[in-house]
N, C-alpha and C. Protein backbone atom coordinates (compact mmCIF):
# COMPACT_ATOMS: atom_id res chain seq x y z
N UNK A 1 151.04 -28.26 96.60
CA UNK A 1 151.91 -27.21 96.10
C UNK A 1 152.14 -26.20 97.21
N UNK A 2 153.11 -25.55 97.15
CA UNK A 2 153.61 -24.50 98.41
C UNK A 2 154.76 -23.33 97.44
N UNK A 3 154.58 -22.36 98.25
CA UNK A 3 155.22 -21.36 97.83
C UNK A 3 156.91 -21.72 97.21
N UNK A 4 156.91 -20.90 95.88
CA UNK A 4 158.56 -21.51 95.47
C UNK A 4 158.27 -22.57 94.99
N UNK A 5 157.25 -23.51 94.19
CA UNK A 5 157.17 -24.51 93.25
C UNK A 5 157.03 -24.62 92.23
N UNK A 6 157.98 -24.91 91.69
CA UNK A 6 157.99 -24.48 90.08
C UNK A 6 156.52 -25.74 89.42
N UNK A 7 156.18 -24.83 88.65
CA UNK A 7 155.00 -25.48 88.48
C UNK A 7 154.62 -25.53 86.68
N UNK A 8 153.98 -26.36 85.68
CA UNK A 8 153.52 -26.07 84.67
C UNK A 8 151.94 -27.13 84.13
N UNK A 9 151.14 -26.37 83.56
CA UNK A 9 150.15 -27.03 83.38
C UNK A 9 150.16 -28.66 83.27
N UNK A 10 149.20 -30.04 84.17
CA UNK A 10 149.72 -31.41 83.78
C UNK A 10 148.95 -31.57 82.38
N UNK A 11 149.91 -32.53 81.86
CA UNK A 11 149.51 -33.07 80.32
C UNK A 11 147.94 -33.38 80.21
N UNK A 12 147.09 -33.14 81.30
CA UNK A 12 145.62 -33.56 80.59
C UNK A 12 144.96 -32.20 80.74
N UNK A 13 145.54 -31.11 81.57
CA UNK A 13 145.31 -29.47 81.05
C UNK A 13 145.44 -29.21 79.93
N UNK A 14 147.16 -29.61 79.60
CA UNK A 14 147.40 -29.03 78.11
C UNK A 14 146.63 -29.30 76.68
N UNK A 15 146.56 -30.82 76.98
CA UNK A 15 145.49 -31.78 76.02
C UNK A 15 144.08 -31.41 75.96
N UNK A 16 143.68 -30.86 76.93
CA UNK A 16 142.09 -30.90 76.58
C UNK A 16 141.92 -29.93 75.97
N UNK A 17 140.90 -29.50 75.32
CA UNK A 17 140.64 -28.74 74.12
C UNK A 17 140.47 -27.56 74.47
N UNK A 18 140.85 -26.90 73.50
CA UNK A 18 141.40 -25.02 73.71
C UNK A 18 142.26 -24.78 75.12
N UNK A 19 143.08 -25.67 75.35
CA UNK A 19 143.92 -25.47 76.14
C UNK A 19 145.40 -25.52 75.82
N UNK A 20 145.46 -25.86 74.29
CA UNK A 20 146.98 -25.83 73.81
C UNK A 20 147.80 -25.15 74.08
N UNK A 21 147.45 -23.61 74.09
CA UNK A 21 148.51 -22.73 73.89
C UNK A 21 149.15 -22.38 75.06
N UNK A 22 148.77 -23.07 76.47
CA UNK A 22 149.34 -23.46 77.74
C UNK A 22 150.70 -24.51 77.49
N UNK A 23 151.37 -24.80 76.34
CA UNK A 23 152.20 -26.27 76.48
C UNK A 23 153.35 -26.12 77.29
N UNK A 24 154.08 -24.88 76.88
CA UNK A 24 154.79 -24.12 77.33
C UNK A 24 155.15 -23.47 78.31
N UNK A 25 153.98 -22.75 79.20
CA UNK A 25 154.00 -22.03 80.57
C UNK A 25 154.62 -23.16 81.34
N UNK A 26 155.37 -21.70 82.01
CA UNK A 26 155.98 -22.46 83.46
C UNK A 26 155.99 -21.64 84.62
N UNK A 27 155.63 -21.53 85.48
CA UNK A 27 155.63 -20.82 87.05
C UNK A 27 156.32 -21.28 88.21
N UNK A 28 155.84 -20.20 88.56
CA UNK A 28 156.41 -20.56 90.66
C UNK A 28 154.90 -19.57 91.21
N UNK A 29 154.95 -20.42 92.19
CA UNK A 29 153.94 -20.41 93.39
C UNK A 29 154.65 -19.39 94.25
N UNK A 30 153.33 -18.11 93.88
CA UNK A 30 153.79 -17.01 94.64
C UNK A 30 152.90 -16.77 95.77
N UNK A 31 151.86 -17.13 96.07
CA UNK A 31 150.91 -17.32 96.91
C UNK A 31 149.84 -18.68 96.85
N UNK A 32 149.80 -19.19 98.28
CA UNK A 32 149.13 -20.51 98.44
C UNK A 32 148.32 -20.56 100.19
N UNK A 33 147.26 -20.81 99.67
CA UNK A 33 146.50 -21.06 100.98
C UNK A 33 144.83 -20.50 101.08
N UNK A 34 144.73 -20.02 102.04
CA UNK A 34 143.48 -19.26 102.40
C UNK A 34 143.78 -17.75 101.92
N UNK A 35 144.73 -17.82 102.00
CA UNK A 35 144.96 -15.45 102.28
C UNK A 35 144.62 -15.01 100.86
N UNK A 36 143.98 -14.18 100.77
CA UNK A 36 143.94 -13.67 99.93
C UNK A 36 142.94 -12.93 99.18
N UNK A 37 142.70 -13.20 97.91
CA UNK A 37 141.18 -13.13 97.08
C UNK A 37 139.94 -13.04 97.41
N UNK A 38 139.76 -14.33 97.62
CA UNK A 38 138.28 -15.11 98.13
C UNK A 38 138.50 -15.87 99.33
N UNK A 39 138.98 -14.85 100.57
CA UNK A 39 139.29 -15.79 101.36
C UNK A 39 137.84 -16.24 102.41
N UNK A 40 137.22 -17.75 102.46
CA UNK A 40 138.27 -18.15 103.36
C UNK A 40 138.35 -19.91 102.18
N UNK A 41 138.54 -19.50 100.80
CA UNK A 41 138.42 -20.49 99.37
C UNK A 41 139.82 -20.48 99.14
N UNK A 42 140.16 -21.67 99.10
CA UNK A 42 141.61 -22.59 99.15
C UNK A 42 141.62 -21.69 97.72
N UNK A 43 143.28 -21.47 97.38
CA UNK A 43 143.41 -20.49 96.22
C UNK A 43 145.31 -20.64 96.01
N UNK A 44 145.81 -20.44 94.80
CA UNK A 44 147.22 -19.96 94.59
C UNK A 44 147.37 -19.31 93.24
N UNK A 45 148.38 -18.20 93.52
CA UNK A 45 148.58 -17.20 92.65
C UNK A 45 149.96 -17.84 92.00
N UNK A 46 150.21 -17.59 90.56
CA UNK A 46 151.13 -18.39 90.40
C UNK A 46 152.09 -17.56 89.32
N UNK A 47 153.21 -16.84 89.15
CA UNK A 47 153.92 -16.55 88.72
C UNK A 47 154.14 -16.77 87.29
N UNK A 48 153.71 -16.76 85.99
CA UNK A 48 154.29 -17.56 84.77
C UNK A 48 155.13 -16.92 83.86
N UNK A 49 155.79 -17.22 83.57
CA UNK A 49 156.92 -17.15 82.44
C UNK A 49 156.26 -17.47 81.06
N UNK A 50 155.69 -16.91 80.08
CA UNK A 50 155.50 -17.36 78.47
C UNK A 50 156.08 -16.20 77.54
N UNK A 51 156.57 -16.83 76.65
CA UNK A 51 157.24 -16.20 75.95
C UNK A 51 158.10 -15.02 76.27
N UNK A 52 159.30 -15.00 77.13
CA UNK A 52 159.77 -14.09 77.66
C UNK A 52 158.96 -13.15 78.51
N UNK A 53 157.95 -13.21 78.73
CA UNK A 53 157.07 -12.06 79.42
C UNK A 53 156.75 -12.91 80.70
N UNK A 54 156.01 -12.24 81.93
CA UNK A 54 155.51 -12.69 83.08
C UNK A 54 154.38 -11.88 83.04
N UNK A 55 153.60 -13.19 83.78
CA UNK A 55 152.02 -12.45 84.31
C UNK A 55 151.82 -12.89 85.58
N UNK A 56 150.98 -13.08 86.66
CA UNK A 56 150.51 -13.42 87.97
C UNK A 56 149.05 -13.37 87.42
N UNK A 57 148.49 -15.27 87.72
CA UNK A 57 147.72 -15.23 87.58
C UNK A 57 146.89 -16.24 88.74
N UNK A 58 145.28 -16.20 88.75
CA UNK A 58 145.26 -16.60 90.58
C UNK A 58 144.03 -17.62 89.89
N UNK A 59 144.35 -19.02 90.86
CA UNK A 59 143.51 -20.44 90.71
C UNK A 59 142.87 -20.20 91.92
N UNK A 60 141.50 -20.47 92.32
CA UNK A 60 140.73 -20.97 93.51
C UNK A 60 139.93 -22.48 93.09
N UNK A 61 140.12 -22.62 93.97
CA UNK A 61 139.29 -24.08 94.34
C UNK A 61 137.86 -23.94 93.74
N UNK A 62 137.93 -23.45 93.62
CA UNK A 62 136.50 -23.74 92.71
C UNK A 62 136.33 -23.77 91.10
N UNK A 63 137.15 -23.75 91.05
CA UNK A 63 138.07 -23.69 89.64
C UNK A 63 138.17 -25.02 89.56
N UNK A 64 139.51 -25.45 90.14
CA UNK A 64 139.84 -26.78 90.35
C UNK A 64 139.28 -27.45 91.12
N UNK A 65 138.43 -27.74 92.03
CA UNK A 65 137.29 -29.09 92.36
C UNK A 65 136.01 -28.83 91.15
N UNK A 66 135.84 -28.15 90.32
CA UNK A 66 135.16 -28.34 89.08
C UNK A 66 136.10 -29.14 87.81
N UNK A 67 136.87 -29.59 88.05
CA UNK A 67 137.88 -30.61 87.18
C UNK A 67 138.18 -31.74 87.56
N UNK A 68 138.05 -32.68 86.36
CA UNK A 68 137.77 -34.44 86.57
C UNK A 68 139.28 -34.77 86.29
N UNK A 69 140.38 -34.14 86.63
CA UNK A 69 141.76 -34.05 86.92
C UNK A 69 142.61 -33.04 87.66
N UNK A 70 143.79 -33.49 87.71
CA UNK A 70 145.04 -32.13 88.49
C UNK A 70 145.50 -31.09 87.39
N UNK A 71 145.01 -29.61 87.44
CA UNK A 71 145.46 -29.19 86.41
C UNK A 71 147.13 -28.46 86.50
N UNK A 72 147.73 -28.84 87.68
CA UNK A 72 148.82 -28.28 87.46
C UNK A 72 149.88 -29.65 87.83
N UNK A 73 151.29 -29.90 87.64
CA UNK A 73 152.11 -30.62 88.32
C UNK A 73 153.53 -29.66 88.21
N UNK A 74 154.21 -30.21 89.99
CA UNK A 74 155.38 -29.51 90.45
C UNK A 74 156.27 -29.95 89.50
N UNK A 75 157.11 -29.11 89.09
CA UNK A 75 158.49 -29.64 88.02
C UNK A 75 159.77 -29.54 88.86
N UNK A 76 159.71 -29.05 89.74
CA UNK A 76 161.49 -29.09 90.85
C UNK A 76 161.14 -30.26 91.87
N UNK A 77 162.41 -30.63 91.96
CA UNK A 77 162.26 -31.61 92.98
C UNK A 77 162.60 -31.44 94.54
């Protein structure tokens, strides 16, 4: 993923349990890389759209290499 990717939770995020109310969100990748947070922990901040409203909310790798899947997939081509 890289900055400007429209992005929304993949179908085995949304599916796994107490994760429903994600079906919907959709983002863009507003920050990606090292910079940031917890740097020097691979990380992206991600823009979302739900229900007419926006939030910025931030994934690190440690997040996601604790998951036995991809929890996000790019939707633009």
């Amino acid at each position: 993923m890289k900055i400007g990717d429209m992005v929304k939770f993949s179908k085995e995020h949304r599916t796994s349990p107490g994760h429903e109310y994600v079906e919907d969100w959709v983002g863009i990748i507003v920050e990606a890389g090292f910079t940031g947070f917890h740097k020097p922990i691979d990380e992206v901040r991600i823009m979302w759209t739900i229900h007419g409203k926006t939030m910025i909310s931030h994934y690190d790798e440690i997040w996601w290499l604790g998951l036995n899947y991809e929890p996000f997939e790019v939707i633009n081509d």
